[in-house]
PDB file of N, CA and C in Angstrom:
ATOM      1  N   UNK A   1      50.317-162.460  -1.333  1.00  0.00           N
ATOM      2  CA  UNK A   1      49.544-162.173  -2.539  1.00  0.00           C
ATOM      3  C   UNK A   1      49.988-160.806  -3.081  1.00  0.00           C
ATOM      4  N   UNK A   2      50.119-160.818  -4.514  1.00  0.00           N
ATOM      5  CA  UNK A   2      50.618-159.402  -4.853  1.00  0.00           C
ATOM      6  C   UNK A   2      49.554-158.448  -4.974  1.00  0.00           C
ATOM      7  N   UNK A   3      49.825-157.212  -4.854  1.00  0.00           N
ATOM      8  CA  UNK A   3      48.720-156.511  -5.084  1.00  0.00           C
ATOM      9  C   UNK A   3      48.473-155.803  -6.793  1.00  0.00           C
ATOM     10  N   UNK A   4      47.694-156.053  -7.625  1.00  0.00           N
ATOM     11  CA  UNK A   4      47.637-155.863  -8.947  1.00  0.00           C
ATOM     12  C   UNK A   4      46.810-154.911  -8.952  1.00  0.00           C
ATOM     13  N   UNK A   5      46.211-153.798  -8.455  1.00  0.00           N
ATOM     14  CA  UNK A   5      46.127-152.414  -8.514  1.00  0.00           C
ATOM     15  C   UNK A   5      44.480-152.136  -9.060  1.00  0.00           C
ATOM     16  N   UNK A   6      43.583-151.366  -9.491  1.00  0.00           N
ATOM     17  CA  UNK A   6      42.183-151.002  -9.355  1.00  0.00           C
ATOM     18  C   UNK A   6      41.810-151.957 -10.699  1.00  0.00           C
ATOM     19  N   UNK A   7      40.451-151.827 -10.206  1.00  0.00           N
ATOM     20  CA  UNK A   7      40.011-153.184 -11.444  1.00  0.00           C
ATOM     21  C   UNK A   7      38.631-151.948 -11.820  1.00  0.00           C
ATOM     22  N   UNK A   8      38.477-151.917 -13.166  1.00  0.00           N
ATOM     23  CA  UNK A   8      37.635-151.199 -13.859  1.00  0.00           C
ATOM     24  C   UNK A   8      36.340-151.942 -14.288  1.00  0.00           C
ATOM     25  N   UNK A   9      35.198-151.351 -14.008  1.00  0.00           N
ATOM     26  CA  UNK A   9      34.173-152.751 -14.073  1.00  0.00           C
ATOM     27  C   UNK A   9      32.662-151.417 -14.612  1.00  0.00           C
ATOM     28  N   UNK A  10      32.888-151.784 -15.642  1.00  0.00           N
ATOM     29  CA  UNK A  10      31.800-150.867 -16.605  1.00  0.00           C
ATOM     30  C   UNK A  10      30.177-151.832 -16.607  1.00  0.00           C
ATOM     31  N   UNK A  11      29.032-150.819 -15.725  1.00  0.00           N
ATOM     32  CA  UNK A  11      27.936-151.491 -15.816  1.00  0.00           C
ATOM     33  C   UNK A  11      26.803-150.960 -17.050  1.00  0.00           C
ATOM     34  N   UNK A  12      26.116-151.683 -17.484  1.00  0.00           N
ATOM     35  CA  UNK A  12      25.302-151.540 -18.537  1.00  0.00           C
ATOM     36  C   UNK A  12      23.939-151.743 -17.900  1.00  0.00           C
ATOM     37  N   UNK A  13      23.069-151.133 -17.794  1.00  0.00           N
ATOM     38  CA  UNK A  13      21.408-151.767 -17.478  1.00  0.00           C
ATOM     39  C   UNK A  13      20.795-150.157 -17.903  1.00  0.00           C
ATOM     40  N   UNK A  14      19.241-150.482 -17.537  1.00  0.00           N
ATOM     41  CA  UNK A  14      18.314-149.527 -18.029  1.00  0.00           C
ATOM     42  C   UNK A  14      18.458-148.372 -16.363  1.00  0.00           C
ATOM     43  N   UNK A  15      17.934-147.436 -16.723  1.00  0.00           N
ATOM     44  CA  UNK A  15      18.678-146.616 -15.295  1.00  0.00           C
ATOM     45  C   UNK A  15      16.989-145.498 -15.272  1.00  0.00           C
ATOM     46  N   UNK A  16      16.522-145.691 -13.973  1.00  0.00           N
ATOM     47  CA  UNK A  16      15.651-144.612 -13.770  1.00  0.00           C
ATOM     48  C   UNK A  16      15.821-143.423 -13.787  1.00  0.00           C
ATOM     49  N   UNK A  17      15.308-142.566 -14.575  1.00  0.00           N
ATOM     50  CA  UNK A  17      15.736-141.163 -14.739  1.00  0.00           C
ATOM     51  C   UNK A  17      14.585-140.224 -13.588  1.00  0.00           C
ATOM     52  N   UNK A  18      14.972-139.593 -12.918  1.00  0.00           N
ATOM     53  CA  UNK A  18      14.595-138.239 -12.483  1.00  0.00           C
ATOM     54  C   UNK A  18      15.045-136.987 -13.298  1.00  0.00           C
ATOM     55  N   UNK A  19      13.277-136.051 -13.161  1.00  0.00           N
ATOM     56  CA  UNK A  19      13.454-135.246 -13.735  1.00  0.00           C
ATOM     57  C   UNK A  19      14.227-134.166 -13.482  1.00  0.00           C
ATOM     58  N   UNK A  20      14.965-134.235 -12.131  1.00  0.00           N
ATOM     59  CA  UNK A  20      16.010-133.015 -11.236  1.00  0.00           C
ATOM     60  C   UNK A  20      17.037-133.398 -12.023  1.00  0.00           C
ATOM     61  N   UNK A  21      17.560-134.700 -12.637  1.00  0.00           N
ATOM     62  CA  UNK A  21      18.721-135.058 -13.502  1.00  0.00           C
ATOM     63  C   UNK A  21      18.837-133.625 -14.353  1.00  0.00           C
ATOM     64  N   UNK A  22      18.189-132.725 -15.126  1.00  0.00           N
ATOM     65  CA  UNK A  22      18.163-131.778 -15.693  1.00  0.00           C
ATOM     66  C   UNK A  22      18.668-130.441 -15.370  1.00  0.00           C
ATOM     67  N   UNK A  23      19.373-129.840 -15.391  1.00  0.00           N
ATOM     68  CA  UNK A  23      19.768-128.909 -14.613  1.00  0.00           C
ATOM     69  C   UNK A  23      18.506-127.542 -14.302  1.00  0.00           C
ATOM     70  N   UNK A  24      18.333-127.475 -15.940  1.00  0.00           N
ATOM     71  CA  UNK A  24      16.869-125.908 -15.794  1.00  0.00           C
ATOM     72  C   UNK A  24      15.860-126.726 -15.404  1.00  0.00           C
ATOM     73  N   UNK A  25      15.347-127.977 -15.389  1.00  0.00           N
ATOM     74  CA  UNK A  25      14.308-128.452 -14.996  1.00  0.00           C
ATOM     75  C   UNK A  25      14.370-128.102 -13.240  1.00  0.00           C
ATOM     76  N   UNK A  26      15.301-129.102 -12.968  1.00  0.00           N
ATOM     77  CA  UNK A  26      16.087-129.071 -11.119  1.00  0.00           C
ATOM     78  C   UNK A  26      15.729-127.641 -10.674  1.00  0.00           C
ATOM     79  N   UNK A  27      15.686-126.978 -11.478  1.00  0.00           N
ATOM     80  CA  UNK A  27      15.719-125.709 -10.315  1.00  0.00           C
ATOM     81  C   UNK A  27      14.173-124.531 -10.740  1.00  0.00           C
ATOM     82  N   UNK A  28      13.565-125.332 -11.760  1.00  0.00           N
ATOM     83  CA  UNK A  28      12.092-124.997 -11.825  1.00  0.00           C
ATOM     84  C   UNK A  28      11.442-125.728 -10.721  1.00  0.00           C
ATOM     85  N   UNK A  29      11.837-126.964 -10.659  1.00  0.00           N
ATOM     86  CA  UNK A  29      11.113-127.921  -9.429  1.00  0.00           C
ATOM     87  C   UNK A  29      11.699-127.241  -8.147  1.00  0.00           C
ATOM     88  N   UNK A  30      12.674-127.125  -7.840  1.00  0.00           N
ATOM     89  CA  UNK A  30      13.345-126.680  -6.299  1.00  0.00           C
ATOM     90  C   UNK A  30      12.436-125.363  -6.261  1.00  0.00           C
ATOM     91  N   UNK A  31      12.664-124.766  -7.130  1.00  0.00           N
ATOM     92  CA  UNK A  31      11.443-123.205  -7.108  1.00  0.00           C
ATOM     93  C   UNK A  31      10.437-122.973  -6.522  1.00  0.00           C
ATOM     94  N   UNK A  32       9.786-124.188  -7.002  1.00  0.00           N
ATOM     95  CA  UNK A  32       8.251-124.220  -7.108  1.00  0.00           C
ATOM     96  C   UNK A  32       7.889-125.498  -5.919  1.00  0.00           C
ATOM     97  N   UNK A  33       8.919-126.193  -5.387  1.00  0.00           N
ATOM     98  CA  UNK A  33       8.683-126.762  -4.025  1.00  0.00           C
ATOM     99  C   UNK A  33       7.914-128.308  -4.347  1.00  0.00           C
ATOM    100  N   UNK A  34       7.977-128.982  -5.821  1.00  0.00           N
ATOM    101  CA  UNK A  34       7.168-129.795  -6.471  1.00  0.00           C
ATOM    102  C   UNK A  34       8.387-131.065  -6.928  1.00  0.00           C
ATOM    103  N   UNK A  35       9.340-130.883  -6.877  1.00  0.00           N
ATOM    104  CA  UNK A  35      10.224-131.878  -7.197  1.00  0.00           C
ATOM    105  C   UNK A  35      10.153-133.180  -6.574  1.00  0.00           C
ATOM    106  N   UNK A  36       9.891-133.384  -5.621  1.00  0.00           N
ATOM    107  CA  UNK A  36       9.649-134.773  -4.684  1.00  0.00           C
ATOM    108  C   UNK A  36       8.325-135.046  -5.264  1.00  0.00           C
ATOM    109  N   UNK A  37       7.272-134.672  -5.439  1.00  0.00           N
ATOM    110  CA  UNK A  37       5.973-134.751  -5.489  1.00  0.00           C
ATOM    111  C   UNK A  37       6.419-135.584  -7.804  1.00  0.00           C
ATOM    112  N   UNK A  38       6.885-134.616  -8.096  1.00  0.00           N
ATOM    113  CA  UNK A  38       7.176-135.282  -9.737  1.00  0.00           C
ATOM    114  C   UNK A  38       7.971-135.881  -9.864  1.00  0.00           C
ATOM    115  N   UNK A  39       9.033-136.583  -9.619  1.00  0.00           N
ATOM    116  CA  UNK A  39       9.863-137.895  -9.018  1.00  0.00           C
ATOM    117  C   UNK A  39       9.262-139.189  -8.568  1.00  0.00           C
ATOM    118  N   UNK A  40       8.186-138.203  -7.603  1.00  0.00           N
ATOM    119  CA  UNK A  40       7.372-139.767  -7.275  1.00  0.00           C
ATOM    120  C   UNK A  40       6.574-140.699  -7.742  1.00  0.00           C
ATOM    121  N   UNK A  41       6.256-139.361  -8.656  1.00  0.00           N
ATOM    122  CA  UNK A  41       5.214-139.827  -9.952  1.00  0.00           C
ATOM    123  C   UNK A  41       5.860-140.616 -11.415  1.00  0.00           C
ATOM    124  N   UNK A  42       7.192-139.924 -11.234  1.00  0.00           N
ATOM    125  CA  UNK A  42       7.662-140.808 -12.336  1.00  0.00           C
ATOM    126  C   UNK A  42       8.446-141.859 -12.086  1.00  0.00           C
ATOM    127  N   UNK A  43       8.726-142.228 -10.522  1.00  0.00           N
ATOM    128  CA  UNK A  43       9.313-143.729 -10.380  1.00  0.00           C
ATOM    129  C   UNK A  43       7.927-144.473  -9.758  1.00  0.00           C
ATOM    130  N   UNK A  44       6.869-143.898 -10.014  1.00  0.00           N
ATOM    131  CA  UNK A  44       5.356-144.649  -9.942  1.00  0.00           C
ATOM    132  C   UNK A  44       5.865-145.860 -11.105  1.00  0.00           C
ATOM    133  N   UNK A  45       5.922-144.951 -12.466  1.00  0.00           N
ATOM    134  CA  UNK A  45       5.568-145.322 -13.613  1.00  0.00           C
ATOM    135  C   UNK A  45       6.161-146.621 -14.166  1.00  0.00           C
ATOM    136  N   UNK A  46       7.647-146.923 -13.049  1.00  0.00           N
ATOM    137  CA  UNK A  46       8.606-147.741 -14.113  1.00  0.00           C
ATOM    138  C   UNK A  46       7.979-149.067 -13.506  1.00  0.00           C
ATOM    139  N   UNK A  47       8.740-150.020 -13.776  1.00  0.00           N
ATOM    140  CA  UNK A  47       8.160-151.269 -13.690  1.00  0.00           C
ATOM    141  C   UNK A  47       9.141-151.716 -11.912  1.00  0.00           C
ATOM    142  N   UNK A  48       8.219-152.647 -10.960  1.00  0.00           N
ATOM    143  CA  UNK A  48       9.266-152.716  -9.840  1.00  0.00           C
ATOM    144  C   UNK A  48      10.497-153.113 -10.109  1.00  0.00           C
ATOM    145  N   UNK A  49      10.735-154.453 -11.040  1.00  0.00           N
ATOM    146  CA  UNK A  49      11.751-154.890 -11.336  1.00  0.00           C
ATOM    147  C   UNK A  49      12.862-153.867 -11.392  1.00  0.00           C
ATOM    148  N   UNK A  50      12.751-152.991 -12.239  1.00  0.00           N
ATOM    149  CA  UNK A  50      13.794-151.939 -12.896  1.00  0.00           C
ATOM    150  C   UNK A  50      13.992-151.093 -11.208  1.00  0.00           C
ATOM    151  N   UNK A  51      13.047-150.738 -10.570  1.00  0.00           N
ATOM    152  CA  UNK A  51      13.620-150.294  -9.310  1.00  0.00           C
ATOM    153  C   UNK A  51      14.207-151.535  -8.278  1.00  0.00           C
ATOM    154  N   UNK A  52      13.877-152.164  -8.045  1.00  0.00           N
ATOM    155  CA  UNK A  52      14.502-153.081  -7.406  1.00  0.00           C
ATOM    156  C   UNK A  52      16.371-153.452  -7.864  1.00  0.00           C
ATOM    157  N   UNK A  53      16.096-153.403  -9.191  1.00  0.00           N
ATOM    158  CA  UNK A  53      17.796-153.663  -9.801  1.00  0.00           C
ATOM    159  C   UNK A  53      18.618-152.660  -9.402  1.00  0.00           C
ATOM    160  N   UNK A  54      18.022-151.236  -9.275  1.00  0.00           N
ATOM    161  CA  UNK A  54      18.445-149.877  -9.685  1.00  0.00           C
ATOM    162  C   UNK A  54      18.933-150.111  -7.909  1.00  0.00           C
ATOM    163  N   UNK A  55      18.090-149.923  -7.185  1.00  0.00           N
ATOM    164  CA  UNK A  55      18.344-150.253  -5.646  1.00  0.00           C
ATOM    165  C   UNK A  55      19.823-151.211  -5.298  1.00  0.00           C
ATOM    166  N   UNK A  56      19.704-152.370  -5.951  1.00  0.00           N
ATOM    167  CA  UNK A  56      20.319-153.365  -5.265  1.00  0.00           C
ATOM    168  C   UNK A  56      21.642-152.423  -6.079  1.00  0.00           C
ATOM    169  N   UNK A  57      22.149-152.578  -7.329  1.00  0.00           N
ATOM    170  CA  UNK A  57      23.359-152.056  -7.750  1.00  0.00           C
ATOM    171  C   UNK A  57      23.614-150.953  -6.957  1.00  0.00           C
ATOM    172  N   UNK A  58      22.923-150.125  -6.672  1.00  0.00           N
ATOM    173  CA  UNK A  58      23.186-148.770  -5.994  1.00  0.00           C
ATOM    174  C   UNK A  58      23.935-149.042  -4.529  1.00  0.00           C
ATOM    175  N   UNK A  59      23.348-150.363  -4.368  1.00  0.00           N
ATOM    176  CA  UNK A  59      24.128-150.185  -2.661  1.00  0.00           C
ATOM    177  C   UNK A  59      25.343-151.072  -3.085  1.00  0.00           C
ATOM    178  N   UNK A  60      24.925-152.216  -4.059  1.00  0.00           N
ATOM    179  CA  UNK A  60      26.826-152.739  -4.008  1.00  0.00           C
ATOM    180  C   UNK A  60      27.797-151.913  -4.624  1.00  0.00           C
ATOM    181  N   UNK A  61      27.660-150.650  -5.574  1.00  0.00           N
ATOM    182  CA  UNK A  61      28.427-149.680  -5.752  1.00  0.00           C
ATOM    183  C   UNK A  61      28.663-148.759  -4.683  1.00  0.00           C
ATOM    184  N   UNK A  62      27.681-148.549  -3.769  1.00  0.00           N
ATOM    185  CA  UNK A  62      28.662-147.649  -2.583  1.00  0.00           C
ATOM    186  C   UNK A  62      28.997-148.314  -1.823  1.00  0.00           C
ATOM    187  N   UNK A  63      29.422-149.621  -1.731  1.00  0.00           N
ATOM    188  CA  UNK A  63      30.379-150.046  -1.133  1.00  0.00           C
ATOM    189  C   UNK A  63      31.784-149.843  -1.008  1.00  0.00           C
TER     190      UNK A  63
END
């Protein structure tokens, strides 16, 4: 079999945001020792579905 070289595979879906994604936010939260505690609260909010998708892609990409 020949080998035909890296295959490029662009994903599209809705993506849970954390508020540490922010850089001046990230380090008001690391500061103040509250970042896990407001993360948790805002992947309270999303719907399971959207975490469940977010999960499963996440592990067949670090494959």
């Amino acid at each position: 079999m020949k080998n035909i070289g890296y295959v490029l595979i662009e994903v599209v879906m809705n993506l849970p945001i954390h508020l540490g994604q922010c850089s001046h936010c990230r380090l008001v939260f690391e500061d103040t020792g509250i970042e896990k505690l407001v993360n948790r609260e805002v992947q309270r909010d999303y719907p399971p579905n959207l975490h469940d998708d977010f999960v499963r892609l996440s592990e067949w990409i670090a494959v």
